[in-house]
N, C-alpha and C. Protein backbone atom coordinates (compact mmCIF):
# COMPACT_ATOMS: atom_id res chain seq x y z
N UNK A 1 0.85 -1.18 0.00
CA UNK A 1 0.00 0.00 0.00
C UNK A 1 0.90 1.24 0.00
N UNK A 2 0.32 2.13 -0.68
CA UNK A 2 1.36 3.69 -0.58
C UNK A 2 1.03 4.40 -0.08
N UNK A 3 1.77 5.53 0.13
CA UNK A 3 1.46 6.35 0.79
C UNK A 3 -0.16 7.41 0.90
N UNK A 4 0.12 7.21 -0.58
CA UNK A 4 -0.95 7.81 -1.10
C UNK A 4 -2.65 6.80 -0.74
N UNK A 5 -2.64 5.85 -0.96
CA UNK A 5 -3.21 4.65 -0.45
C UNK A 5 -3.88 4.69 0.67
N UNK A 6 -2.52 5.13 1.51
CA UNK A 6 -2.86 5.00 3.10
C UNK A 6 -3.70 6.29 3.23
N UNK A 7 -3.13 7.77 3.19
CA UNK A 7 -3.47 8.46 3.68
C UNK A 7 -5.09 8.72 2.81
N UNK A 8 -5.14 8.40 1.58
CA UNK A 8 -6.82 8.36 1.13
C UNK A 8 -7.85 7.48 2.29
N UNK A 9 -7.24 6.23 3.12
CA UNK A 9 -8.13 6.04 3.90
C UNK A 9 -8.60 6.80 5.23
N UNK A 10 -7.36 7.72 5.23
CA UNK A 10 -7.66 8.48 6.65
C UNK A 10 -7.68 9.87 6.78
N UNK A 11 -7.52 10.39 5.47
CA UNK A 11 -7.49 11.67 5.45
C UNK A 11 -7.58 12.17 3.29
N UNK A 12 -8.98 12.10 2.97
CA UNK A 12 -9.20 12.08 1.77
C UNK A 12 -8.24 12.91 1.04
N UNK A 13 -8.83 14.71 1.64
CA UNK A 13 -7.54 15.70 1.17
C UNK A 13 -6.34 15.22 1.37
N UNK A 14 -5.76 14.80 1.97
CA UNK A 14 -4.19 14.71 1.78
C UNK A 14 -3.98 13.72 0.33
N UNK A 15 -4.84 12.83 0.49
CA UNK A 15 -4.40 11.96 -1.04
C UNK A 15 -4.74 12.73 -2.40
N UNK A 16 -5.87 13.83 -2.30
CA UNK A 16 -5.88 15.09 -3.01
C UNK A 16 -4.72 15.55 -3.46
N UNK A 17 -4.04 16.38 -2.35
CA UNK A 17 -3.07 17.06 -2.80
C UNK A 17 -1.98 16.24 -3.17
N UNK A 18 -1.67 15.06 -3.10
CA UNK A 18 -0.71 13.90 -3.19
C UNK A 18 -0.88 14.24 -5.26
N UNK A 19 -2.45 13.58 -5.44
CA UNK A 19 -2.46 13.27 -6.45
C UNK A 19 -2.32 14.72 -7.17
N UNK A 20 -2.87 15.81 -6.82
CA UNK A 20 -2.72 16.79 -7.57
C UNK A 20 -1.33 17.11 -7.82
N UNK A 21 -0.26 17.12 -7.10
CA UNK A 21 1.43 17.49 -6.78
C UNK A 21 1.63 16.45 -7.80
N UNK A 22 1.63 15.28 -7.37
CA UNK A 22 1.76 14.63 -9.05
C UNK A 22 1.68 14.68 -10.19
N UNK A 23 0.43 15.15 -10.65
CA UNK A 23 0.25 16.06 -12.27
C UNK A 23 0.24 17.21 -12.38
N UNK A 24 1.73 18.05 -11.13
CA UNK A 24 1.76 19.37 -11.79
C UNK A 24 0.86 20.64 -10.85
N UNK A 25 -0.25 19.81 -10.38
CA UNK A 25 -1.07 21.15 -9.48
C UNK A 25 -0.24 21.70 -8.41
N UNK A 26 0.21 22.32 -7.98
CA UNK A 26 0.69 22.96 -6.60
C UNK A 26 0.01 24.05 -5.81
N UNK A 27 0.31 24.22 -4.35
CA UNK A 27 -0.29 25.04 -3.65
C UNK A 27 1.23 25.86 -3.67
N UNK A 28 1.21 27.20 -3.06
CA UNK A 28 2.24 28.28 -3.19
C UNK A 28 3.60 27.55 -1.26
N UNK A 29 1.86 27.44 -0.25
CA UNK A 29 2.71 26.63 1.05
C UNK A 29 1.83 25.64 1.04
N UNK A 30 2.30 24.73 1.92
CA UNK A 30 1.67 23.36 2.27
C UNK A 30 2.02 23.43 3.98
N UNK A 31 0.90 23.46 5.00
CA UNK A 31 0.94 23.39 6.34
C UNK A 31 0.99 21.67 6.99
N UNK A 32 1.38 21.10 7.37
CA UNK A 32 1.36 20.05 7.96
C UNK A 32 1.08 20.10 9.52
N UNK A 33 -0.31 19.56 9.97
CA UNK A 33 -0.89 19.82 11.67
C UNK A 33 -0.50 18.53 12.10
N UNK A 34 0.33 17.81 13.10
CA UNK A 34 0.26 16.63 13.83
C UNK A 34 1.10 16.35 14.42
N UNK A 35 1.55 15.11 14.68
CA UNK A 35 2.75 14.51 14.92
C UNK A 35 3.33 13.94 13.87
N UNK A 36 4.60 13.77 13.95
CA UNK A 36 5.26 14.07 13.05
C UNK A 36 5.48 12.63 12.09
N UNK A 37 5.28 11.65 13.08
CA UNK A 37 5.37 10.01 12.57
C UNK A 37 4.05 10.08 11.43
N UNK A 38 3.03 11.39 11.43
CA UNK A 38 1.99 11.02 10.82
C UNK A 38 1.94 12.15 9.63
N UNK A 39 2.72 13.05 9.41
CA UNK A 39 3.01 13.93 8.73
C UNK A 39 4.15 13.92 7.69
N UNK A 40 4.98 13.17 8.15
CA UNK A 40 6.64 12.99 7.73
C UNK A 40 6.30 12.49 6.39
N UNK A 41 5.65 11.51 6.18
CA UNK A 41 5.80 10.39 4.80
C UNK A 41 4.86 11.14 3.94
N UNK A 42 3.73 11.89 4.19
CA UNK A 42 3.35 12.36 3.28
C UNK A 42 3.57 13.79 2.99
N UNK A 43 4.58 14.31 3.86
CA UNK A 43 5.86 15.57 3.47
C UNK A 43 6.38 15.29 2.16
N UNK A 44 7.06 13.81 2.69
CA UNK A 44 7.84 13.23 1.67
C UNK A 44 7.57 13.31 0.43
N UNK A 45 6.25 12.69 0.43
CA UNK A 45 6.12 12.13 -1.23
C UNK A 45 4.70 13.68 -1.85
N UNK A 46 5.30 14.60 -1.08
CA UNK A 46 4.69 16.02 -1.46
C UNK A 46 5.87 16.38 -2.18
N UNK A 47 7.32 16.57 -1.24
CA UNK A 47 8.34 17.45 -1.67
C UNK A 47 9.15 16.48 -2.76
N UNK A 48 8.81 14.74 -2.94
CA UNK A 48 9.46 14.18 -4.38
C UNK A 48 8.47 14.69 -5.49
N UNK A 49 7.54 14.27 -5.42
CA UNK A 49 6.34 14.94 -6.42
C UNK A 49 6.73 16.78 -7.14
N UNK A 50 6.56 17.43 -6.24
CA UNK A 50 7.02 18.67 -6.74
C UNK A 50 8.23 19.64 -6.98
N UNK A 51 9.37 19.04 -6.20
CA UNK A 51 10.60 19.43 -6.46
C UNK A 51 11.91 18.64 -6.27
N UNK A 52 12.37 18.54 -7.53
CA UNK A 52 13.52 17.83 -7.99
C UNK A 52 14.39 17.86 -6.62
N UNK A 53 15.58 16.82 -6.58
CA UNK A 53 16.50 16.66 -5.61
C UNK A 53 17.20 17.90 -5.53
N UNK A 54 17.68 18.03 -7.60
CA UNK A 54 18.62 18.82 -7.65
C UNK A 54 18.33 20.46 -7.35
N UNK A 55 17.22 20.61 -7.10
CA UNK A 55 17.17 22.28 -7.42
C UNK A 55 16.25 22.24 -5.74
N UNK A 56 16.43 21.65 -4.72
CA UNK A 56 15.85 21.62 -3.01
C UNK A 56 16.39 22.89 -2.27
N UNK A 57 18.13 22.72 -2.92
CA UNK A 57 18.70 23.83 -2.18
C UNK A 57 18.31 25.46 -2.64
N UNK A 58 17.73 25.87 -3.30
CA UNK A 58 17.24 26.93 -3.82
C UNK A 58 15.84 27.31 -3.68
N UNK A 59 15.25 26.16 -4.27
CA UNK A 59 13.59 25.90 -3.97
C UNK A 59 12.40 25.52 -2.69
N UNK A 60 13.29 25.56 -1.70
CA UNK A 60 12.71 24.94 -0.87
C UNK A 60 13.19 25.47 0.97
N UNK A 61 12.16 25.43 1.44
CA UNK A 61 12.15 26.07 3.06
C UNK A 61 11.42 25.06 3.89
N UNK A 62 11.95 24.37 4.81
CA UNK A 62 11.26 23.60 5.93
C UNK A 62 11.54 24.07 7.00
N UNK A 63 10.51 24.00 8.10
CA UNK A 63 10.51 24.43 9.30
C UNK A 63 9.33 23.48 10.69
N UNK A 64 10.05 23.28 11.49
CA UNK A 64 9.61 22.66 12.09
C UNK A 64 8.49 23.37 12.99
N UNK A 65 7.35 23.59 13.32
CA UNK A 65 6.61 24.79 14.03
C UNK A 65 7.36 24.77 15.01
N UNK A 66 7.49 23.37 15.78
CA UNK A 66 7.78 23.38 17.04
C UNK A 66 8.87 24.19 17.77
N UNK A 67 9.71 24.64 16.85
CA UNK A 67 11.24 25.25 17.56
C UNK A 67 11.57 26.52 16.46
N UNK A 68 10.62 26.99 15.46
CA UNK A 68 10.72 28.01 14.76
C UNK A 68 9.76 29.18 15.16
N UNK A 69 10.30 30.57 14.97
CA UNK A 69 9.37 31.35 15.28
C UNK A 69 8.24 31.82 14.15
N UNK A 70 7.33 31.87 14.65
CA UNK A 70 6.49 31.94 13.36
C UNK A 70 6.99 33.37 12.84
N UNK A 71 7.62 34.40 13.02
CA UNK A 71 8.13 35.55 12.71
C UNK A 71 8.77 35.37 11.48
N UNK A 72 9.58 34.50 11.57
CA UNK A 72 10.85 33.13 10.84
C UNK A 72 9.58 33.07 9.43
N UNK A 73 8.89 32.01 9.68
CA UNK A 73 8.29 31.41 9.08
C UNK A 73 7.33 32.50 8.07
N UNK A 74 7.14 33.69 8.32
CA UNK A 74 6.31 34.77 7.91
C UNK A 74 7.02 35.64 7.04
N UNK A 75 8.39 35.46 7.14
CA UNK A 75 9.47 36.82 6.62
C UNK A 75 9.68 35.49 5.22
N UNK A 76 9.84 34.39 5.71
CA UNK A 76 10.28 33.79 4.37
C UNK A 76 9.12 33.48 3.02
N UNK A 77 7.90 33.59 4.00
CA UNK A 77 6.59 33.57 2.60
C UNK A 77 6.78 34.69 2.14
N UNK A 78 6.43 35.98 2.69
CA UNK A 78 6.70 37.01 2.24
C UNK A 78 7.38 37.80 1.14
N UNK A 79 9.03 37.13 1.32
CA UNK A 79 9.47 36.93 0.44
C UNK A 79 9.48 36.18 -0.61
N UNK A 80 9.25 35.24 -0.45
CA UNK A 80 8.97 34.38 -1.84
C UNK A 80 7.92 34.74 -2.95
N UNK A 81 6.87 35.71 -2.55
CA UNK A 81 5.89 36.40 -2.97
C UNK A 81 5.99 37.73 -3.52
């Protein structure tokens, strides 16, 4: 079973955006609410789906809520916009 699989049984939207990130649809951020054992894998196969290995270091911002300030987290959308 995949990821995608799994999380359609327990959380419809997330296999949504799974499948949409796959053919190309994207959202601008993607929020992840939980613990993290339940968030992590379908991070994953969000950030293989929409951005290459090679271009992560340029394209890409992760932040953990837990130990980031949302101040942090607000200055970098901002900018990207």
């Amino acid at each position: 079973m995949t990821v995608s699989d799994r999380a359609s049984l327990r959380h419809p939207d997330l296999a949504s955006l799974i499948r949409g990130a796959q053919s190309g649809q994207y959202k601008p951020v993607y929020l992840f609410i939980g613990e993290p054992f339940e968030t992590r894998a379908v991070a994953q196969v969000l950030l293989d789906a929409l951005v290459p290995e090679s271009r992560r270091a340029f394209n890409l911002e992760m932040y953990d809520g837990r130990t980031t300030p949302i101040a942090t987290i607000l200055d970098t959308d901002r900018k990207s916009t």
